[in-house]
Each structure stands twice: as structure tokens, then as C-alpha cells.
Protein backbone atom coordinates (compact mmCIF):
# COMPACT_ATOMS: atom_id res chain seq x y z
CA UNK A 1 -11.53 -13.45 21.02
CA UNK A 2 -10.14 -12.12 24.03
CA UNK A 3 -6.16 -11.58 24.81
CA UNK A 4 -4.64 -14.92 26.67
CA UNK A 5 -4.34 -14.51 30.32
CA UNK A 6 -1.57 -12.99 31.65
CA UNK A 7 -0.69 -10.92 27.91
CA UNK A 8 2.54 -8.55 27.77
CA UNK A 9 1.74 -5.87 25.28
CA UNK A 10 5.22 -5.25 25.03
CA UNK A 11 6.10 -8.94 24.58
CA UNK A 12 3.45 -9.12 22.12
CA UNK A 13 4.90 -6.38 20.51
CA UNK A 14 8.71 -7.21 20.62
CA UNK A 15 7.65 -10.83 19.05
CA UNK A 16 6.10 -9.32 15.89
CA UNK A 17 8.95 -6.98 15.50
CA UNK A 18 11.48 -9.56 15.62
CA UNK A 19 9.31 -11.91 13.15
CA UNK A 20 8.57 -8.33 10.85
CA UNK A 21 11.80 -6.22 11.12
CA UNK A 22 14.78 -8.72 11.72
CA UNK A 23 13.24 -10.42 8.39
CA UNK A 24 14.21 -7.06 6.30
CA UNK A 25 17.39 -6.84 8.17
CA UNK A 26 18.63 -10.80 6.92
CA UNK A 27 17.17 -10.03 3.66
CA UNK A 28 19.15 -6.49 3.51
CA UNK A 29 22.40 -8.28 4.98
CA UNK A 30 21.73 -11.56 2.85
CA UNK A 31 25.64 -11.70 1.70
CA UNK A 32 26.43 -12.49 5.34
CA UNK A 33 23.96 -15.27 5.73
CA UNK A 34 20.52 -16.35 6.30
CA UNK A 35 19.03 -17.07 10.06
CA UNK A 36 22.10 -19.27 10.63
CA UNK A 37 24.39 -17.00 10.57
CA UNK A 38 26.86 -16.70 13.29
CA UNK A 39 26.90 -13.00 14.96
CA UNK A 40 29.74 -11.39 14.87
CA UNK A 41 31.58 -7.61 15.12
CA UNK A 42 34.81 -7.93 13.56
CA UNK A 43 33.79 -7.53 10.02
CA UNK A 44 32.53 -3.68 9.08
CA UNK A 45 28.71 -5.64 7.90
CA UNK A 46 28.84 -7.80 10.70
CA UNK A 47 29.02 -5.38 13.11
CA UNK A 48 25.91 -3.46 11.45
CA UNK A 49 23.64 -6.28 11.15
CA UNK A 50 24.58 -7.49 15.09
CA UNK A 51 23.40 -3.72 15.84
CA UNK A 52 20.44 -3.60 13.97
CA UNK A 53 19.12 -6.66 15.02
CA UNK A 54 16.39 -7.01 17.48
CA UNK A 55 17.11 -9.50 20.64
CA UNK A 56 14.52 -11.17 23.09
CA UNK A 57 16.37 -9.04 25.86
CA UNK A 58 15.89 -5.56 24.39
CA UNK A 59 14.38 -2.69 26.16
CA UNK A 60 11.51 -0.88 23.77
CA UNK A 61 14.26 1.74 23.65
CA UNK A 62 16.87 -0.64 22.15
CA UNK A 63 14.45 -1.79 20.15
CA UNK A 64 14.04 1.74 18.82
CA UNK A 65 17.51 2.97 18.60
CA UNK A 66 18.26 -0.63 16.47
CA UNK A 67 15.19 0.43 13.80
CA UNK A 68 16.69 3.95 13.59
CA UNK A 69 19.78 3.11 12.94
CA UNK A 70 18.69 0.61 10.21
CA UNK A 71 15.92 2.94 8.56
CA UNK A 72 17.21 6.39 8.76
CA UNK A 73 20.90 5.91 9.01
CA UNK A 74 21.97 3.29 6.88
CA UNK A 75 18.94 3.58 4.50
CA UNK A 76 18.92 7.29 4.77
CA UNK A 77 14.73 6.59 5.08
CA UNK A 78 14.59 5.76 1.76
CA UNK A 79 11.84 3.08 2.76
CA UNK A 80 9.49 6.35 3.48
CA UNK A 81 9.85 7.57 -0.12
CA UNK A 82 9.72 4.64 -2.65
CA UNK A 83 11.20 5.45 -5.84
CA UNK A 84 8.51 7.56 -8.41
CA UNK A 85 8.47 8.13 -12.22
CA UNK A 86 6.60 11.42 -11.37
CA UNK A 87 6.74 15.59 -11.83
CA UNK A 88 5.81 18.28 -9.14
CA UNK A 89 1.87 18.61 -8.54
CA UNK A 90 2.55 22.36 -9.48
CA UNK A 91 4.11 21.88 -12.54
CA UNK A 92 1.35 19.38 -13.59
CA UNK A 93 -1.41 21.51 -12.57
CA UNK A 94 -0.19 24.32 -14.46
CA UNK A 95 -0.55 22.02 -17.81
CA UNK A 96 -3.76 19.73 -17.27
CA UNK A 97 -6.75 21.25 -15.65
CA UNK A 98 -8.68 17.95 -14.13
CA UNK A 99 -12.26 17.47 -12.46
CA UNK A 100 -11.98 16.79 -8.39
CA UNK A 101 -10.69 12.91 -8.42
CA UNK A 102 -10.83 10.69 -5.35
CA UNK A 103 -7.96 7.92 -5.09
CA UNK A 104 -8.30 4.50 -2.73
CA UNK A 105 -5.07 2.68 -2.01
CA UNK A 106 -4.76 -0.89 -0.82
CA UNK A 107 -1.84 -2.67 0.30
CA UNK A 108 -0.93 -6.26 1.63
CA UNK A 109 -1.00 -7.10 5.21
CA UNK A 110 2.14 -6.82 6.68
CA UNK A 111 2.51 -10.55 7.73
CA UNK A 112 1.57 -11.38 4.00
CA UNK A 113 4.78 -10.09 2.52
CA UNK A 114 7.11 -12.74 1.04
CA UNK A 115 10.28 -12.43 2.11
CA UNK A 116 12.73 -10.30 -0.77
CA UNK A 117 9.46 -8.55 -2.24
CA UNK A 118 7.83 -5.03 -1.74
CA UNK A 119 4.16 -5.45 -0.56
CA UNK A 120 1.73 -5.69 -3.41
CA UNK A 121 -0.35 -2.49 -3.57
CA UNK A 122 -3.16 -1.24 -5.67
CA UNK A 123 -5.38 1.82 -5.92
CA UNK A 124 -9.13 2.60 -7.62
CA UNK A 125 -9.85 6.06 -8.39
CA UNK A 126 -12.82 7.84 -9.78
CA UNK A 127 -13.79 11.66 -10.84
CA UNK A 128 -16.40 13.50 -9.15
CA UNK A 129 -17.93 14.38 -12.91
CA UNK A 130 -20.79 16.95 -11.12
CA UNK A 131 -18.08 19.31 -9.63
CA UNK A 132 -15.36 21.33 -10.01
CA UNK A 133 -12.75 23.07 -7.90
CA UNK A 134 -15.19 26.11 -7.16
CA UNK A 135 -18.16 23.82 -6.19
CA UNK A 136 -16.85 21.17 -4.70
CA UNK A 137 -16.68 22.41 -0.36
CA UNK A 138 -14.92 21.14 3.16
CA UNK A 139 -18.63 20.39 3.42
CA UNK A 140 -18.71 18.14 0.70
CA UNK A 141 -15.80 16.42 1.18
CA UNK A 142 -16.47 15.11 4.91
CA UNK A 143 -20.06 13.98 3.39
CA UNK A 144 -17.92 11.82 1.03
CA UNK A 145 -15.25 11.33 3.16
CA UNK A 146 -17.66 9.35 5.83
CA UNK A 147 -19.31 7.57 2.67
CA UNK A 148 -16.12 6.00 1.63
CA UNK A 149 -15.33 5.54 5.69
CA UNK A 150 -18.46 3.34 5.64
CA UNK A 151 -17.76 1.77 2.10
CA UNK A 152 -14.02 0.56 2.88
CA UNK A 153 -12.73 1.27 6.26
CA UNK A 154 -15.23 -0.89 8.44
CA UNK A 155 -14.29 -4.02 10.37
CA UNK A 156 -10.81 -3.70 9.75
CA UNK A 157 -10.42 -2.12 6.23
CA UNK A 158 -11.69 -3.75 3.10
CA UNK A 159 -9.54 -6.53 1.78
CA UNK A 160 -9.58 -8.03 -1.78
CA UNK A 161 -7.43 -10.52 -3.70
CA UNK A 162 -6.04 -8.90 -6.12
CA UNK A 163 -4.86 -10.98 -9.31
CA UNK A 164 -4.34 -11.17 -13.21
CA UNK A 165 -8.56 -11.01 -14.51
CA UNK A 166 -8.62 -7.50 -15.35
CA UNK A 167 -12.29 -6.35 -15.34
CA UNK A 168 -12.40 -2.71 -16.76
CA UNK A 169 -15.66 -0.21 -16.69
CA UNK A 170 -16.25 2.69 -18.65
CA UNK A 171 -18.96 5.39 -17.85
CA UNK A 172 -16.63 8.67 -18.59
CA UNK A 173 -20.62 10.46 -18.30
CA UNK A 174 -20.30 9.40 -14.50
CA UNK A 175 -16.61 10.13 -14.05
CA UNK A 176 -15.60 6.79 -14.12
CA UNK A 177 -12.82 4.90 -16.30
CA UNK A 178 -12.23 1.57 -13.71
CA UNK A 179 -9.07 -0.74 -14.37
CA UNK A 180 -9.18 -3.18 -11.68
CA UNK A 181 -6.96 -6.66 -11.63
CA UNK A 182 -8.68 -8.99 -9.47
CA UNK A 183 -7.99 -12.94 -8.62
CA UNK A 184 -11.46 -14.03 -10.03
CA UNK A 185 -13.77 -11.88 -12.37
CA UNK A 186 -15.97 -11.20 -9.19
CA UNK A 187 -13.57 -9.80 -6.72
CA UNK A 188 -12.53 -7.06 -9.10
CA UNK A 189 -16.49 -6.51 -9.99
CA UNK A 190 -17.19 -6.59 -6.42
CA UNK A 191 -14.30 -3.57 -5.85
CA UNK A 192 -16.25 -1.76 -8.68
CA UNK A 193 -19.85 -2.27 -7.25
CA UNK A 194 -18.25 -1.21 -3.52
CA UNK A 195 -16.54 2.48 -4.97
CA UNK A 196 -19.75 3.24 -7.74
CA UNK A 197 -22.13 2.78 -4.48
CA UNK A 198 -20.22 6.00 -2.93
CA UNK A 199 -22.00 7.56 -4.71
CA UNK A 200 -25.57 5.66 -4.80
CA UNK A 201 -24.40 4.07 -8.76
CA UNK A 202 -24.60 0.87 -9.76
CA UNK A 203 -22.65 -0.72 -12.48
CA UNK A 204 -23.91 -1.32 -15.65
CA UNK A 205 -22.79 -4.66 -17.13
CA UNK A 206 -23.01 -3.52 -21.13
CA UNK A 207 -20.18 -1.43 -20.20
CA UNK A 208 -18.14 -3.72 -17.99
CA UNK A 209 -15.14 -5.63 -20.12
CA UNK A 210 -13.23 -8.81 -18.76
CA UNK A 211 -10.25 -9.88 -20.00
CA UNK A 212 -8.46 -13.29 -19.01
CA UNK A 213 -4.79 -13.69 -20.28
CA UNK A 214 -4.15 -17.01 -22.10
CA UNK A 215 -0.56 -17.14 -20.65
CA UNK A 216 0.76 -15.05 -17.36
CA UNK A 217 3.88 -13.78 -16.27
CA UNK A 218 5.94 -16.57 -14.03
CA UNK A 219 4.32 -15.85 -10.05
CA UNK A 220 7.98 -15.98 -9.10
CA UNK A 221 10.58 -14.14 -11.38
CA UNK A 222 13.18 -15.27 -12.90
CA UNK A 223 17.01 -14.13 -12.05
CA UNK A 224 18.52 -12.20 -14.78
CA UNK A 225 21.53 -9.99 -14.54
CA UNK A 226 21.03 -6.34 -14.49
CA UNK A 227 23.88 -4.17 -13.77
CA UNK A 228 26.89 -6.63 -13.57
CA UNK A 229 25.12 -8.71 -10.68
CA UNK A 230 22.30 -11.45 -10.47
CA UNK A 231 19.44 -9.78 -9.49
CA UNK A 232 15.34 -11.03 -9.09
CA UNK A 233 13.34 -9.18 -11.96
CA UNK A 234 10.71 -7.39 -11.04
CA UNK A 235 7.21 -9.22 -10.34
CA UNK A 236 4.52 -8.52 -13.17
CA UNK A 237 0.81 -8.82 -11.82
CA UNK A 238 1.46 -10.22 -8.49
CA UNK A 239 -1.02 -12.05 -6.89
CA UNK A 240 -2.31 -11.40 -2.89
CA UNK A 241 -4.69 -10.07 -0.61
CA UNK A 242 -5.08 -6.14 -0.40
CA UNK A 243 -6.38 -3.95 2.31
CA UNK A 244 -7.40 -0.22 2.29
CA UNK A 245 -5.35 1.88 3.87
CA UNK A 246 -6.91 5.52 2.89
CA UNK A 247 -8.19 7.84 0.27
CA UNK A 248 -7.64 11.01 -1.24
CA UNK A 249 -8.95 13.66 -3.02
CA UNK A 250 -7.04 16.10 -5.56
CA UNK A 251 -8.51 19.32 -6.71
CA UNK A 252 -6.87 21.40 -9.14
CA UNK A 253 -5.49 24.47 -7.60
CA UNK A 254 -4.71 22.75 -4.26
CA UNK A 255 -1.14 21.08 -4.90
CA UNK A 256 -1.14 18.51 -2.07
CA UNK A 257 -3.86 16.16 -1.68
CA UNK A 258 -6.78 15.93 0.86
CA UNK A 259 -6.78 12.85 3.06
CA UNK A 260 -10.38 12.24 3.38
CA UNK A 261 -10.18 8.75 5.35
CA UNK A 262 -7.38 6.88 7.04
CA UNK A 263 -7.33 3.69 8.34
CA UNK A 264 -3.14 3.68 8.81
CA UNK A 265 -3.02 6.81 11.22
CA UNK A 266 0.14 8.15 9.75
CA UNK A 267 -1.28 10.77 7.60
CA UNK A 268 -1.42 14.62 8.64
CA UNK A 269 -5.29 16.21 8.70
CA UNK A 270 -7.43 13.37 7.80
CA UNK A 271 -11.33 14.52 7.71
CA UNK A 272 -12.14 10.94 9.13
CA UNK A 273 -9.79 8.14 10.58
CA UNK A 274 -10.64 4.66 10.79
């Protein structure tokens, strides 16, 4: 469907940022208020959240200066670098020597987030069983790279719903050990069918396991205090839609990863964008 007559990309633009970004802003400044809230400089926090939030009347380079100074002044860009349970690729490579693995990552549409939650996310991941870090090419990995292009990052990226039926597959022979959570048994088959045809395999259903909890986890947590203060636990198996955003490939001896496709254009060097 075409654009209305008369569209204002920047209008366009400015409206989804104010929907988008002034939500995380009322969420982060939640103490003062919700959407009610009656602007105001006086206070220390009041005068932050007035200057980090985006108005109808801002220039794109208000706009801008308002997201910098909420994301890498007063967050210190901790938004770019979630916290990880994790150890240097260096250190783990000189411990575990693995086959070449590939990694997919999803992640929920940005106008999908409830408010006060971190988008759900989810990845599938495989081993390349046939190769090894002195077979495996550049050559190689662009052939794959445009396989998994084709697979996933058509049409707008491959979305699934991702849920509590966890559907696992086992063919260790082939390189794969699949763990996959979907919203019915046959969207998380269908994510297993998509990333075995990659590579021209089909699934074999004697080795295919579903499981279907007899209770699940509340969808919205309970409050418990943690730390002196009432906070939201943490969500267990969240349910939504999930998109793909890229893949990458890790071979042992090269400590950061290869982006073979991506469909977010923020990543350095992909082989194939989307």
C-alpha cells in the first residue's frame, strides 16, 4: 500500500519516536508520574525527564540531542550492552575446541514491546558437523550466508510466535541439538524444518521430542521485593512474536564472530544484508 498523499517522512518519523522513545523515558522516570504528569524544571528529575522528552515542535536535531542525553549520558549506553553471565571468547577458546557453529537471533517488533519489559528474544543455532576451522572458507560462508538470507531474511525477516511447547531435535551426526519454545507444537517444528533446509535436511520425526508443561509460569509476574524495594520479577517463558534480525558464525581460532546476514543494518562487515 502506498504512503498517504501529502506524507512527511520526518513527521512520520517524529510520531513513532514520540510513541517508541518517550514510552522508555515515563517508564525510566515512573516515580514522577505516568503521561499525566505535569512538566516541570524545578525538581533535579523533573528537569531531566522535561529534557529528554520528545515534543511535536522539535527539530530532528532536538530530537537527537534529547535521545543522547537520555541513552549515553544518563544511561551511560548501557542499553547497547545488556547485562551477560559470560567469559572472553579468548579465554573460552583456549579451553573448548568447537566445530564452526552458525547462530540466528530473533527479537520482538519494536511496537510489540509491553511497556516495563525488555523485548522477548530468541536464537536457533546449529554446527556445521562436515567442517572445521581449516576447511571451512570466505567462500563457504557467503554460499551459506545467502542460504540463510533466502531461508529467514525475505519479505521482511522471518517472524514466529514464540511460546511455552518446547519441541527439541536431536541429530548430534548432523550437527544439530535444537531447543526451540514455540506457541503451538508447529511453529517451533516449522523454525526447525526452516534452519535444517539450510542445508538441504529434513527433520526426522523419531527424533523430534515435545514437551507441554501441565502448569506455566504467571504471563505477568508477580511483585516481590528484591533489594529493599518492590520490584517486577523477571518474566519466565514469555510469550510473543519474534523476528530475525541476523546470524552468525563462530569458528574456533577467530575470537569475534562473522556476521553472515543482517537484516538490522547495525552490524560491521556483514557478507549479506537484508
Amino acid at each position: 500500500m502506498a504512503v498517504p498523499e501529502g506524507f512527511s517522512s520526518w513527521e512520520h518519523l517524529q510520531s513513532v519516536l514520540m510513541n517508541s522513545y518517550n514510552r522508555i523515558v515515563r517508564e525510566s522516570f515512573r516515580d514522577l508520574g505516568g503521561e499525566s504528569w505535569d512538566e516541570e524544571i524545578i525538581t533535579p528529575r523533573g528537569s531531566l525527564r522535561t529534557a529528554c522528552t520528545i515534543r511535536d515542535d522539535d527539530s530532528a536535531i532536538m530530537s537527537n540531542l534529547r535521545m543522547m542525553l537520555f541513552y549515553f549520558v544518563l544511561r551511560q549506553a548501557q542499553d547497547l550492552h545488556p547485562p551477560l553471565y559470560t567469559i572472553p571468547a579468548d579465554s573460552y577458546q583456549q579451553s573448548v575446541k568447537f566445530m564452526p557453529q552458525v547462530t540466528m537471533y530473533f527479537r520482538e517488533d519494536l511496537d510489540d514491546i509491553e511497556a516495563g519489559y525488555s523485548p522477548i528474544d530468541a536464537e536457533v543455532s546449529f554446527r556445521l558437523f562436515n567442517e572445521t576451522s581449516e576447511t571451512f572458507t570466505p567462500s563457504n560462508a557467503l554460499t551459506l550466508a545467502n542460504k540463510i538470507k533466502s531461508e529467514f531474511a525475505t519479505g521482511g525477516g522471518y517472524r514466529w510466535h514464540k511460546g511455552r511447547i518446547k519441541v527439541s531435535y536431536k541429530e548430534p551426526e548432523k550437527g544439530y541439538n535444537f531447543l526451540v519454545y514455540g506457541y503451538t507444537k508447529g511453529d517451533a517444528i516449522a523454525v526447525i524444518r526452516k534452519a535444517m533446509s539450510i542445508q538441504g535436511h529434513v527433520p526426522d520425526s523419531d527424533k523430534m521430542t515435545v514437551v507441554e508443561r501441565e502448569s506455566n509460569p504467571p504471563i505477568v509476574p508477580p511483585v516481590q521485593r528484591v533489594y529493599g524495594e518492590s520490584r517486577r520479577a523477571p518474566r519466565r517463558m514469555p510469550i510473543g512474536w519474534v523476528r530475525f534480525q541476523y546470524a552468525e558464525l563462530h569458528i574456533h581460532g577467530i575470537p569475534n564472530a562473522i556476521t553472515l546476514v543482517d537484516s538490522t543494518w547495525r552490524r560491521r562487515e556483514a557478507l549479506v544484508r537484508a
